[in-house]
Protein backbone atom coordinates (compact mmCIF):
# COMPACT_ATOMS: atom_id res chain seq x y z
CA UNK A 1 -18.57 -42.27 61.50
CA UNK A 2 -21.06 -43.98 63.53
CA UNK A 3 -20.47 -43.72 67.57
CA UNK A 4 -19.59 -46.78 69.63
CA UNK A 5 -17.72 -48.32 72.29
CA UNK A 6 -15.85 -50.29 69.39
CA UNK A 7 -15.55 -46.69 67.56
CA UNK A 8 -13.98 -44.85 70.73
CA UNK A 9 -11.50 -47.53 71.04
CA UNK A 10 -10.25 -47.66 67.57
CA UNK A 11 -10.08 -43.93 68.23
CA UNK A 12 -8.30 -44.06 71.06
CA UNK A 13 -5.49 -46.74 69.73
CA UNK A 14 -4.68 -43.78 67.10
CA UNK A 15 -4.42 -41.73 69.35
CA UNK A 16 -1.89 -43.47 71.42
CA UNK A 17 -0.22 -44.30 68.37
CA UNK A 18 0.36 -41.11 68.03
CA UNK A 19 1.35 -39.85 71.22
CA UNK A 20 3.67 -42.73 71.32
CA UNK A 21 5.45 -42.02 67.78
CA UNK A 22 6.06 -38.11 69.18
CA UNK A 23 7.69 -39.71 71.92
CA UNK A 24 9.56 -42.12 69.98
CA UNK A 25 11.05 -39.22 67.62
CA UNK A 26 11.99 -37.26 70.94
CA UNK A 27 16.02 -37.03 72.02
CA UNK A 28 15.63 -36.61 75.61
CA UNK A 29 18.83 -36.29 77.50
CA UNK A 30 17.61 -37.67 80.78
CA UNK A 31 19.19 -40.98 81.11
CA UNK A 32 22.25 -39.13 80.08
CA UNK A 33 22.36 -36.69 82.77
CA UNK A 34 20.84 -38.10 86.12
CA UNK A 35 20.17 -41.53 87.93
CA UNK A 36 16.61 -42.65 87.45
CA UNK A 37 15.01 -43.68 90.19
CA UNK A 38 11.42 -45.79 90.68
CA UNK A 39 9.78 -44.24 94.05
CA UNK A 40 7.12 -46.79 95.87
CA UNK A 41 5.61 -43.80 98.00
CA UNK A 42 5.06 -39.83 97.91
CA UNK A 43 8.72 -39.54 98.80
CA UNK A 44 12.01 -40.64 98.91
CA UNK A 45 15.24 -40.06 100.98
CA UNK A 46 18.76 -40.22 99.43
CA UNK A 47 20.67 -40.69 102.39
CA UNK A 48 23.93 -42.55 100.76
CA UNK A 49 24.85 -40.03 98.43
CA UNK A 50 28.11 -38.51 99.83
CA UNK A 51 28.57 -41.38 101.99
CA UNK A 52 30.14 -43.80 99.85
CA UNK A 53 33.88 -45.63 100.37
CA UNK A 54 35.46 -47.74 97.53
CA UNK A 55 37.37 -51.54 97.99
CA UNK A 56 40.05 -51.68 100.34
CA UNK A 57 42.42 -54.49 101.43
CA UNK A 58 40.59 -56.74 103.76
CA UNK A 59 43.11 -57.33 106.53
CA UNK A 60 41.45 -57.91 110.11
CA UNK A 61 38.38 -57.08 110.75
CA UNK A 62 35.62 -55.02 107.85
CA UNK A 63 35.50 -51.49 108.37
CA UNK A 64 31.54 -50.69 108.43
CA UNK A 65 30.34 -47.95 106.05
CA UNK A 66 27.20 -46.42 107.84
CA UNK A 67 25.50 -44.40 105.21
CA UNK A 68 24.66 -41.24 107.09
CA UNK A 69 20.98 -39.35 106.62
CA UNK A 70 21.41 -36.29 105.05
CA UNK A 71 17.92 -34.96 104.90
CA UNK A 72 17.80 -35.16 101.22
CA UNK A 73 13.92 -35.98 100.79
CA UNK A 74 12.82 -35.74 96.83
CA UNK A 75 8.66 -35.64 96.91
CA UNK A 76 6.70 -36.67 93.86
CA UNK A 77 4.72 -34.13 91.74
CA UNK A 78 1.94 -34.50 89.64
CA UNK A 79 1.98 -33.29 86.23
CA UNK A 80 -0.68 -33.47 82.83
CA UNK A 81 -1.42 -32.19 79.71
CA UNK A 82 -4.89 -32.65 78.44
CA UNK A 83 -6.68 -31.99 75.02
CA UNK A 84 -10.76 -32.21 74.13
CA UNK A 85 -12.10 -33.57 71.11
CA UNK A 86 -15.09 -32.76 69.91
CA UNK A 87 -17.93 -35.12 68.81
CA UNK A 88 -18.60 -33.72 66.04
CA UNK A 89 -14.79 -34.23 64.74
CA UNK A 90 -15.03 -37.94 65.54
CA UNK A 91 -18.16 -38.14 63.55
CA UNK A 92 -16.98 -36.45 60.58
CA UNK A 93 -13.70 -39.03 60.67
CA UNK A 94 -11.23 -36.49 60.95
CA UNK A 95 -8.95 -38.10 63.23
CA UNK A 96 -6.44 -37.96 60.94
CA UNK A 97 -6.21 -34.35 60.87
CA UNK A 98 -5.65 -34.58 64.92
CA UNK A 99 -2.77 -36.77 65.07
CA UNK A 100 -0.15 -33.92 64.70
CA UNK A 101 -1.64 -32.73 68.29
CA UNK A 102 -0.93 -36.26 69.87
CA UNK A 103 2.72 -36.43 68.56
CA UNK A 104 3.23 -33.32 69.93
CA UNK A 105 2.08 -34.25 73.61
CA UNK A 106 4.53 -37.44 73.01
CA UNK A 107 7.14 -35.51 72.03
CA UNK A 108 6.56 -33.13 75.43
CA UNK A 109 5.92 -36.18 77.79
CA UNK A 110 9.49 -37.68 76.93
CA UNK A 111 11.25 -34.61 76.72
CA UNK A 112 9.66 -33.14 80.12
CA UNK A 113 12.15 -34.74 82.66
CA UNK A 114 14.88 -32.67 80.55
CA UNK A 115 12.97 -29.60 81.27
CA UNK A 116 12.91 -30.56 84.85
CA UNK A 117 16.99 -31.39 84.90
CA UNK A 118 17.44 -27.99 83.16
CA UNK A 119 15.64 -25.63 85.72
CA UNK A 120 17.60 -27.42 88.21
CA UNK A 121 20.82 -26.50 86.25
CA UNK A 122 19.93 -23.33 85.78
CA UNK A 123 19.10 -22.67 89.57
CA UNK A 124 21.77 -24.87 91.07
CA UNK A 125 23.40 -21.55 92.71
CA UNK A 126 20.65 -21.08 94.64
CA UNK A 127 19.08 -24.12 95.18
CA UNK A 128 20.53 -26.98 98.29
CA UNK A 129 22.10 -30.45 97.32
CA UNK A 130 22.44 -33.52 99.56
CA UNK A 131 25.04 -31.79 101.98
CA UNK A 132 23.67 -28.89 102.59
CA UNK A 133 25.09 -26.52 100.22
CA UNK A 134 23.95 -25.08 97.15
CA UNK A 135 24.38 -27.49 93.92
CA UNK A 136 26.93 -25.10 92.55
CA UNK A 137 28.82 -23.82 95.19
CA UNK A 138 31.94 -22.32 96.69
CA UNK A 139 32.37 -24.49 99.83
CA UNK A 140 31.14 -27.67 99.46
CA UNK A 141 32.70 -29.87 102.29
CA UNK A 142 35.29 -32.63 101.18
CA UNK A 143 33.63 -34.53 103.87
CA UNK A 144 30.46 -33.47 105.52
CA UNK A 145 31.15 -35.61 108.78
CA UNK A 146 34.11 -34.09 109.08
CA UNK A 147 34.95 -30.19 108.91
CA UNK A 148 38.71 -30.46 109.03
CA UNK A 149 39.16 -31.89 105.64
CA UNK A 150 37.72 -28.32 104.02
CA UNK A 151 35.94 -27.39 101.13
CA UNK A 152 35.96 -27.41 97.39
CA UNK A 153 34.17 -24.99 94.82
CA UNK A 154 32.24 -26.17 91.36
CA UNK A 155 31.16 -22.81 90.46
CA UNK A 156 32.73 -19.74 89.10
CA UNK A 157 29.92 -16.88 88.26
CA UNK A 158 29.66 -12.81 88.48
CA UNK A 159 27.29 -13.09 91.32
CA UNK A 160 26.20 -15.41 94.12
CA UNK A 161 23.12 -17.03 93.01
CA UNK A 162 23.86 -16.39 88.69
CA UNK A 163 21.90 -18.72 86.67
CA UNK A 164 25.06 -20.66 84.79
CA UNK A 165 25.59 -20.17 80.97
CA UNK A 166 27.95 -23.46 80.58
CA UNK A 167 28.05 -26.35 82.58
CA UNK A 168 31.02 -28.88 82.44
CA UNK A 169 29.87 -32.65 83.31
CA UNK A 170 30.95 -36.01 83.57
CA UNK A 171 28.32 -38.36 82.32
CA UNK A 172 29.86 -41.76 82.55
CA UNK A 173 29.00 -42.83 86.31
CA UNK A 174 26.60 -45.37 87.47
CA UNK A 175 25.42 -42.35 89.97
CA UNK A 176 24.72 -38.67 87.85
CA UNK A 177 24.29 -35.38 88.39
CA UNK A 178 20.91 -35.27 88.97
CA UNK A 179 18.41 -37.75 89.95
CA UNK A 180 14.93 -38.22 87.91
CA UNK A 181 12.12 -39.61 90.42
CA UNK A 182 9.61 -41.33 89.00
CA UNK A 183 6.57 -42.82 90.86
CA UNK A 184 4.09 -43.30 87.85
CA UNK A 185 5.02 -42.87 84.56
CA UNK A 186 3.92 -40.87 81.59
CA UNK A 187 0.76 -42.53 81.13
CA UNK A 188 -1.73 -41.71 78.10
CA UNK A 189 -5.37 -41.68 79.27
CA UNK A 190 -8.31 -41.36 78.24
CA UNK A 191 -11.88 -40.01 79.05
CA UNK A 192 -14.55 -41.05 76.20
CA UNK A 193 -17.29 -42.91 77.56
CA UNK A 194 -20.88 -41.91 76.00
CA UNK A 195 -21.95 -41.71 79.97
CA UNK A 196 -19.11 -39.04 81.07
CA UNK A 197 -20.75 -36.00 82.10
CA UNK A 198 -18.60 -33.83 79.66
CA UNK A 199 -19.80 -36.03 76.63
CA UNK A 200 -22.62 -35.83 77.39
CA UNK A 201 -23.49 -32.09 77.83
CA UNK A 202 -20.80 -31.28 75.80
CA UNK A 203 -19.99 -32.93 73.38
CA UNK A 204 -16.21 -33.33 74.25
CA UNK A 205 -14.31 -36.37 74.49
CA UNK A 206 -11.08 -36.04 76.65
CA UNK A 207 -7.04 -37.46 75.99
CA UNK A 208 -3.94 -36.80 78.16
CA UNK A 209 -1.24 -37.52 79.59
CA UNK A 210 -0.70 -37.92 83.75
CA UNK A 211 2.14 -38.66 85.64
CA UNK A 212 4.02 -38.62 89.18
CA UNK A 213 7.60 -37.67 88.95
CA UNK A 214 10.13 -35.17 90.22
CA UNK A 215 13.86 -33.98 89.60
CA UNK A 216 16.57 -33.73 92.31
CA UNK A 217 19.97 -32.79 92.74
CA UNK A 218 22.84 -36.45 92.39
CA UNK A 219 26.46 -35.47 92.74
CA UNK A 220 27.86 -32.30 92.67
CA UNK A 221 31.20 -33.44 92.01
CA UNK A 222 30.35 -34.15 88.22
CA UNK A 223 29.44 -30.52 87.64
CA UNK A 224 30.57 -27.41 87.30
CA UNK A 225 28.99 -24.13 86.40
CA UNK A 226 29.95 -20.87 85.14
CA UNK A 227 28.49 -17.65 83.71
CA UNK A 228 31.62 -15.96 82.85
CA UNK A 229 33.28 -15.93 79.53
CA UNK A 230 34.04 -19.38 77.84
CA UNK A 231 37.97 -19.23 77.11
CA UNK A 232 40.63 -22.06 77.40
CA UNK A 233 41.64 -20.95 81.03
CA UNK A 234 38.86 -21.16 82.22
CA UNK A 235 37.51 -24.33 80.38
CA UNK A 236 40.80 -25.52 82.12
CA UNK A 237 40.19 -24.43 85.47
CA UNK A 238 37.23 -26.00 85.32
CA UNK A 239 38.04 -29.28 83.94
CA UNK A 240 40.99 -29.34 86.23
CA UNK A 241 39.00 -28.81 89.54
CA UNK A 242 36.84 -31.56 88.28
CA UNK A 243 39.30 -34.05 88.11
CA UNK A 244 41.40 -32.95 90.82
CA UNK A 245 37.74 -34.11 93.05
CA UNK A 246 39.12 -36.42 96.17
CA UNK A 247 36.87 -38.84 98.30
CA UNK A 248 36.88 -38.32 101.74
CA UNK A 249 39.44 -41.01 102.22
CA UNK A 250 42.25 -39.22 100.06
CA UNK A 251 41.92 -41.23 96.85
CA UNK A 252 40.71 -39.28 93.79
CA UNK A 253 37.12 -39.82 92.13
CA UNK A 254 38.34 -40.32 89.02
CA UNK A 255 36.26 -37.22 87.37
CA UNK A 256 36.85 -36.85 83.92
CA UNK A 257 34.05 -34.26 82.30
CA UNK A 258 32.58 -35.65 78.99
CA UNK A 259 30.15 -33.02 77.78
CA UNK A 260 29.77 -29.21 77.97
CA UNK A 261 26.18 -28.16 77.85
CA UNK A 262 26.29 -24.30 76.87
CA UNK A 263 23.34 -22.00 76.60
CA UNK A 264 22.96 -20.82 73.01
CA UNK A 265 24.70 -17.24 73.81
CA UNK A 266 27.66 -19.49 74.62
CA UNK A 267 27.57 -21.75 71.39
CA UNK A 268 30.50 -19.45 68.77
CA UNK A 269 33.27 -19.44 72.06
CA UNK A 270 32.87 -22.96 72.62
CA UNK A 271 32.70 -23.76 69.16
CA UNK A 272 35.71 -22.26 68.72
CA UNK A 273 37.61 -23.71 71.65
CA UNK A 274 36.57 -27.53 71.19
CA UNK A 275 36.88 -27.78 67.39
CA UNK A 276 39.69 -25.28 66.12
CA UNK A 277 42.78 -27.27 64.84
CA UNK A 278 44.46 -24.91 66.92
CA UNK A 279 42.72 -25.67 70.43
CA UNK A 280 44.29 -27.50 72.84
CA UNK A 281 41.06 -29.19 73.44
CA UNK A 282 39.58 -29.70 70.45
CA UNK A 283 37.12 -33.01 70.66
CA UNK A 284 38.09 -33.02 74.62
CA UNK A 285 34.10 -33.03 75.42
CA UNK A 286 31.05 -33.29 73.62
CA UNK A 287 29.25 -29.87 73.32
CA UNK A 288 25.47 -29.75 73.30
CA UNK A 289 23.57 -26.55 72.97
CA UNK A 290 21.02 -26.18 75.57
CA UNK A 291 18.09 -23.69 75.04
CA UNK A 292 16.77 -24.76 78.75
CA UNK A 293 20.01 -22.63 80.26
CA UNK A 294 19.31 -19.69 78.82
């Protein structure tokens, strides 16, 4: 194959191609799990998570919601994966035989915010939401404005701190879990031209992936962790302290988990609890095997 600009560009359309179709054939579980979010700077602040208050009758004058600043600052992160081609390989037409290396970075662009979400499961005992506390936590405040109204607890592990091995979620809100930040997106690039200094001495043309993004922590209130076993009582005591959830105001949040996400050591006991004839709550949640939380 004879080197050109009109070459390198053919080149590089297969090559997207293929990092594209890898992404295509990916089954992230972002949008499923936390609120994306496009960021216009380095940073962004979430101060209205917490803050709030549904419809009420109108009668005199509107009561003003001020949506108080919690501190809860996500920054952007920059992330890439890059792969070199050589020359020669271009020369001898064997693009073909690199494709399987460009799905493969598709496939790990798309499914990256999950990985993100995931570590941010896994250390949500130890890591600080929007008011203050840990994600999973003990005492979370009912209302942080207002101390008297007391705390709540979406956690039940061993230790302080345990990594969970099943997390109970409600997936159905406009507002999720977590939040996925994204400034630029997964972007395929490219650096071929016969003038780059690594062609050149080389030999090497290079292909990647960039982009600016981060995870945070959304709403604690549709999770719950634990690390203990995985029986019906607790399965209930979770699900119940889910949907037992009140806004500040006294009326209830209307939780209702959807989905169990269970690292794999978890997988036979909540097999057996959601799809035994014999379960109370067989079918009462999707389950979906997470290798991320182990």
């Amino acid at each position: 194959m004879i080197i050109n600009k009109a070459t390198m560009d053919a080149v590089f359309t297969n090559f997207r191609a293929d990092y594209e179709a890898g992404a295509l054939a990916a089954k992230p579980m972002k949008e499923r799990l936390a609120l994306t979010v496009k960021s216009a700077t380095a940073e962004e602040t979430y101060g209205w998570l917490g803050n709030y208050n549904s419809l009420r009758e109108w009668i005199g004058d509107k009561h003003l919601n001020g949506l108080t600043l919690h501190g809860f600052t996500l920054k952007n992160r920059q992330f890439e994966n890059t792969i070199t081609v050589q020359r020669n390989d271009i020369e001898d037409d064997r693009v073909g035989v690199l494709s399987g290396a460009f799905k493969l970075m598709g496939q790990d662009a798309a499914l990256h915010p999950d990985e993100l979400i995931f570590d941010l499961m896994r250390h949500g005992a130890a890591q600080r939401c929007y008011d203050g506390q840990y994600f999973f936590d003990t005492d979370h405040p009912v209302d942080p404005s207002d101390d008297t109204k007391g705390v709540v607890s979406n956690v039940d592990v061993t230790n302080p701190g345990d990594a969970p091995g099943w997390v109970l979620l409600d997936t159905t809100k406009v507002v999720k879990p977590f939040i996925f930040q994204e400034r630029k997106p997964y972007t395929f690039v490219r650096m071929d031209h016969e003038a780059d200094e690594k062609v050149f001495m080389r030999g090497e043309y290079r292909y990647g992936v960039e982009a600016r993004v981060n995870a945070g922590y959304g709403l604690w209130q549709l999770a719950y962790g634990s690390n203990k076993t995985l029986d019906a009582a607790r399965f209930a005591a979770a699900r119940a302290a889910m949907m037992a959830l009140k806004a500040p105001t006294g009326k209830p949040l209307g939780i209702i988990p959807d989905v169990l996400l269970v690292a794999p050591a978890f997988e036979d006991a909540a097999r057996q609890l959601l799809n035994l004839d014999t379960s109370h709550y067989k079918g009462a949640v999707e389950l979906i095997v997470c290798p991320w939380l182990a």
